[in-house]
PDB file of N, CA and C in Angstrom:
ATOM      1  N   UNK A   1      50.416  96.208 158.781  1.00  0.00           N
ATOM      2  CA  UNK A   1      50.006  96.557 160.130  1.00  0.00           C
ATOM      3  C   UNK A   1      49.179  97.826 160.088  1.00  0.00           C
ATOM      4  N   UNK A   2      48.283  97.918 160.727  1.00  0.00           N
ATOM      5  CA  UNK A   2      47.521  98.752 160.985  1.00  0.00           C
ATOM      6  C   UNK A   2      47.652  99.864 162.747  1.00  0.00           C
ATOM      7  N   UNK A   3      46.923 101.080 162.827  1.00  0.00           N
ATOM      8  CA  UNK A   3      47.102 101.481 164.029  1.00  0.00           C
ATOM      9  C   UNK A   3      46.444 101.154 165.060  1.00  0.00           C
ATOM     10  N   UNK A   4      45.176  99.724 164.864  1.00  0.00           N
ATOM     11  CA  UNK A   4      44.754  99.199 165.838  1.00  0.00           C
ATOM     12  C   UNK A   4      45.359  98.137 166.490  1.00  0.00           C
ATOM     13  N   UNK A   5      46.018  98.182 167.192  1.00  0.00           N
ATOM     14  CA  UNK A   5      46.893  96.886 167.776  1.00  0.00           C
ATOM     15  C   UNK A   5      47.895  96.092 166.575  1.00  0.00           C
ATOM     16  N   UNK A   6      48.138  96.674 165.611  1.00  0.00           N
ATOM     17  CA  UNK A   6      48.655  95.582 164.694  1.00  0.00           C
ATOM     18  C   UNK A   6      48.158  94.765 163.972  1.00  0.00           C
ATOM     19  N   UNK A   7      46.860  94.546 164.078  1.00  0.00           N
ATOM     20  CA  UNK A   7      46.224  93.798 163.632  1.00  0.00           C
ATOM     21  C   UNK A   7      45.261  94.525 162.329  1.00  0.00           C
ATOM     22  N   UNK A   8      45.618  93.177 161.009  1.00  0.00           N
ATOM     23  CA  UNK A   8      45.516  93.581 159.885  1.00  0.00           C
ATOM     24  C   UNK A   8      43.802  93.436 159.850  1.00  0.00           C
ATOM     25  N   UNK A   9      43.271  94.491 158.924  1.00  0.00           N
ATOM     26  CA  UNK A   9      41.858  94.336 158.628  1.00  0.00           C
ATOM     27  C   UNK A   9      41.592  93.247 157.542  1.00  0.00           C
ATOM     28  N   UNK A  10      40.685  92.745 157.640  1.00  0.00           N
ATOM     29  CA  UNK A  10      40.521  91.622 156.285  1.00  0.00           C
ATOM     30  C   UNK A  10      40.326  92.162 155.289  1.00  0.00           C
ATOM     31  N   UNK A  11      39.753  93.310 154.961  1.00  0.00           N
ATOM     32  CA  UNK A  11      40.294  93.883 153.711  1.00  0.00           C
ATOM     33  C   UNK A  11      41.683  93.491 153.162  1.00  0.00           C
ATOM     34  N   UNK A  12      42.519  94.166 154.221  1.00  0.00           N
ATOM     35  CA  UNK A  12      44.053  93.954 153.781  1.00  0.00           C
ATOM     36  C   UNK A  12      44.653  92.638 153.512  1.00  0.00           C
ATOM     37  N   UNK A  13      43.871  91.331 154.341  1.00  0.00           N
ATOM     38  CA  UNK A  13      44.020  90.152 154.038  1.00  0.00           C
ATOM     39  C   UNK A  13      43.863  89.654 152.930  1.00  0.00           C
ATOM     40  N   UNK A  14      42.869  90.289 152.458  1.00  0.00           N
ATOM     41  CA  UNK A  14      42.224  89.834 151.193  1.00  0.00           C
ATOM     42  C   UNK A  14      42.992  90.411 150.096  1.00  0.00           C
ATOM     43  N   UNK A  15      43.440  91.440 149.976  1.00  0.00           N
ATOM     44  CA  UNK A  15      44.510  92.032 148.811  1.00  0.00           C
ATOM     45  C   UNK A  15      45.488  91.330 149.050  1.00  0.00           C
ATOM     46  N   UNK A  16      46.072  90.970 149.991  1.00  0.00           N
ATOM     47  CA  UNK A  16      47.124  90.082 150.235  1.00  0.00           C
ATOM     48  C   UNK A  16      47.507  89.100 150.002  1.00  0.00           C
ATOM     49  N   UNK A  17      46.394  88.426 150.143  1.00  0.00           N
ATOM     50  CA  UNK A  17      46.151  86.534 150.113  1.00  0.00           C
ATOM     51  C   UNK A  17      44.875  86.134 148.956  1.00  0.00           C
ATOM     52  N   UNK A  18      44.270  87.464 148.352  1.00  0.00           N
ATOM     53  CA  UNK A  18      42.999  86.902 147.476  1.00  0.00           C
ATOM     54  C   UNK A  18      41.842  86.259 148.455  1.00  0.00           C
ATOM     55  N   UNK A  19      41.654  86.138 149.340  1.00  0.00           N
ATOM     56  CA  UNK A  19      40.431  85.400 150.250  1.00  0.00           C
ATOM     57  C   UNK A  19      39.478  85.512 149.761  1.00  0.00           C
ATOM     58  N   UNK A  20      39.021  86.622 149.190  1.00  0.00           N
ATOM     59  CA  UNK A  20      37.506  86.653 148.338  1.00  0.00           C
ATOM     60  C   UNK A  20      37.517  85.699 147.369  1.00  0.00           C
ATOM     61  N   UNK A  21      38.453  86.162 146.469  1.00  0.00           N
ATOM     62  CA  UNK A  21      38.329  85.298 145.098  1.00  0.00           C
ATOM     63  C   UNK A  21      38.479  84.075 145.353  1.00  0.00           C
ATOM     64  N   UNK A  22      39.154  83.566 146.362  1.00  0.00           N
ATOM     65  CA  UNK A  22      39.649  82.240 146.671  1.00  0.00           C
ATOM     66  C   UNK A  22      38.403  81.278 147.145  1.00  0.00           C
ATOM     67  N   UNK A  23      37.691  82.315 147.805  1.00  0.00           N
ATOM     68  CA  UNK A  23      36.451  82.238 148.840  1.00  0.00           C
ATOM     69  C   UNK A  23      35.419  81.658 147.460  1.00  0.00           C
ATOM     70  N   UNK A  24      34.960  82.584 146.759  1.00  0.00           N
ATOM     71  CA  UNK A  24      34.129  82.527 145.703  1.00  0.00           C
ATOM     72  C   UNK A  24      34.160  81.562 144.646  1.00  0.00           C
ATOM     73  N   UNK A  25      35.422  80.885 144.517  1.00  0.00           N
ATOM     74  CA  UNK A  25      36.092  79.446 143.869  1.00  0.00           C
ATOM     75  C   UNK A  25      35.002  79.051 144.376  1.00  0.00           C
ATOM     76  N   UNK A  26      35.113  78.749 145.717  1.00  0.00           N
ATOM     77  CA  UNK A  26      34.836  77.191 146.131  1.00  0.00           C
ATOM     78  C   UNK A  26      33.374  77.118 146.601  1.00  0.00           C
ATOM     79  N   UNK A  27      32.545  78.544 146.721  1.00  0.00           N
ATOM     80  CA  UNK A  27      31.288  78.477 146.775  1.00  0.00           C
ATOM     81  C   UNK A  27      30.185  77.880 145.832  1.00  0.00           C
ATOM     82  N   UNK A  28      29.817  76.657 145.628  1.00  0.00           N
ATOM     83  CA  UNK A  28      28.602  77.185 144.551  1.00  0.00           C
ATOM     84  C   UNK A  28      27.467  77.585 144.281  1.00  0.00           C
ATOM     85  N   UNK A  29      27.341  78.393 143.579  1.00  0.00           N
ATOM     86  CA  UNK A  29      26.783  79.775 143.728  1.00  0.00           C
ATOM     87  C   UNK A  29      25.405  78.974 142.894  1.00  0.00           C
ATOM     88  N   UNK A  30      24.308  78.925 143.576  1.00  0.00           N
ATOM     89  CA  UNK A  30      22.982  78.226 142.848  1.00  0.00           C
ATOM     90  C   UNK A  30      21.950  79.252 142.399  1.00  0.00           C
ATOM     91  N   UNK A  31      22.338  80.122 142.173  1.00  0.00           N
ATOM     92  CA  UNK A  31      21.085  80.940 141.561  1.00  0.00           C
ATOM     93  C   UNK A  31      21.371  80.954 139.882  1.00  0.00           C
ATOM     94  N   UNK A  32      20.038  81.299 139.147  1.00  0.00           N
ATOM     95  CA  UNK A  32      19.909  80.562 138.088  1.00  0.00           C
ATOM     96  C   UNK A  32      20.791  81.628 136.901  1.00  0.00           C
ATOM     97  N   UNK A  33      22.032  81.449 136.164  1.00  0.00           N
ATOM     98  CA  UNK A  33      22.816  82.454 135.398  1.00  0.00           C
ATOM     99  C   UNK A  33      21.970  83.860 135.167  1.00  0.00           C
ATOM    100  N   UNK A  34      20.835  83.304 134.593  1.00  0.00           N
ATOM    101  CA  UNK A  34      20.638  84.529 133.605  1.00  0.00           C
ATOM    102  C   UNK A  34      19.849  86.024 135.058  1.00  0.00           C
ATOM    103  N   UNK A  35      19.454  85.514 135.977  1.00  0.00           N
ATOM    104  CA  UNK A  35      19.196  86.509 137.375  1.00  0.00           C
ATOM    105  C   UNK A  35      20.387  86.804 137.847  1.00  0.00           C
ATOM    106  N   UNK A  36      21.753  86.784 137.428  1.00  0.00           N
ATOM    107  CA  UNK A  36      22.582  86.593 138.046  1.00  0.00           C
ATOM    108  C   UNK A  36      23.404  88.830 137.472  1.00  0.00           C
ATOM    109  N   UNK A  37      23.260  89.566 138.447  1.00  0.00           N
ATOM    110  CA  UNK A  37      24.108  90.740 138.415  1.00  0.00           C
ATOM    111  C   UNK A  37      24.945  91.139 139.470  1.00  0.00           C
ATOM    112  N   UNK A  38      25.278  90.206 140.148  1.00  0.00           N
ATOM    113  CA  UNK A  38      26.480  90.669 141.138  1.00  0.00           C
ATOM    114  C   UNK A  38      27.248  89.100 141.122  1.00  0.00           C
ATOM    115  N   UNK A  39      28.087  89.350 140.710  1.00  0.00           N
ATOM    116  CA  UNK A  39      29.221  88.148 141.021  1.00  0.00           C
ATOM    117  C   UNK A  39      29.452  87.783 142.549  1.00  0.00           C
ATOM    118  N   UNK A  40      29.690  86.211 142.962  1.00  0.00           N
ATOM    119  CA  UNK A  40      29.847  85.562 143.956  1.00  0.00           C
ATOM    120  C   UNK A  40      30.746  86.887 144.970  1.00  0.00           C
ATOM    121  N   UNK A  41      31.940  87.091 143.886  1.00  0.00           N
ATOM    122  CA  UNK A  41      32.984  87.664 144.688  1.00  0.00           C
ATOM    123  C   UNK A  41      32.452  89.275 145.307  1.00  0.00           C
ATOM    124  N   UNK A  42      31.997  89.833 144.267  1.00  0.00           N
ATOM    125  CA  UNK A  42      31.271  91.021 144.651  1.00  0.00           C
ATOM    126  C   UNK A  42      30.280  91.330 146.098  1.00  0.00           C
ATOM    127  N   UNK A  43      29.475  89.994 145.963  1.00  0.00           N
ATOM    128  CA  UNK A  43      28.515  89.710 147.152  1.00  0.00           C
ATOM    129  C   UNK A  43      29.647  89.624 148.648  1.00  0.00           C
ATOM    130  N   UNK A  44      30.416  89.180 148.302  1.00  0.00           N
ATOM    131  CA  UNK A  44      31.352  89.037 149.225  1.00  0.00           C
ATOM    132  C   UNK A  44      31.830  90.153 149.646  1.00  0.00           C
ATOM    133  N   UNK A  45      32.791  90.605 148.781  1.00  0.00           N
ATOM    134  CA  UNK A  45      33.509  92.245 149.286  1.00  0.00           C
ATOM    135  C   UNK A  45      32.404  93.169 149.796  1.00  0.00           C
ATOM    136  N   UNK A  46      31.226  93.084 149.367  1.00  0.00           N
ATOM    137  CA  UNK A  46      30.351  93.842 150.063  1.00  0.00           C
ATOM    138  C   UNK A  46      30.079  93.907 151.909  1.00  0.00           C
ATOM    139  N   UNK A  47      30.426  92.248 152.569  1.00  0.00           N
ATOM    140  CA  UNK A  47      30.439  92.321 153.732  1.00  0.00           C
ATOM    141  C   UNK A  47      31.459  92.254 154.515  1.00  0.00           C
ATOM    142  N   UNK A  48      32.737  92.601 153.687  1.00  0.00           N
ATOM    143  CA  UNK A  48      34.106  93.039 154.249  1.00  0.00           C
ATOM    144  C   UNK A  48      34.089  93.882 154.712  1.00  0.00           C
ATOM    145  N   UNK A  49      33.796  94.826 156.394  1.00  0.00           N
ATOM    146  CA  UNK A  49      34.432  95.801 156.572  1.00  0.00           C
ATOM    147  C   UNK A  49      35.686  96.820 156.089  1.00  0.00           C
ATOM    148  N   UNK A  50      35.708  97.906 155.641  1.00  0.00           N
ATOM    149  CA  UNK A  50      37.194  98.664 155.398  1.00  0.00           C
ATOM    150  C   UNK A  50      37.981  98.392 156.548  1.00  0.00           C
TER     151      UNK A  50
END
């Protein structure tokens, strides 16, 4: 719980439950390996609010 109403940030969801990584499973990710410097999951946590 958090001090905004109780309500958990998805950050916290995500340490909780894995949602990113879980998220990033099931994406497939089409850009070509070798251009590849940020991992699926990375791209992700980036537009997680704290």
């Amino acid at each position: 719980m958090s001090s905004d109403f109780g309500a958990l940030s998805l950050r916290d969801a995500d340490q909780q439950m894995g949602l990113i990584s879980r998220s990033a499973d099931v994406i497939h990710d089409q850009r070509h390996p070798s251009y590849i410097e940020n991992t699926m999951s990375n791209l992700l946590s980036q537009r997680i609010p704290d």
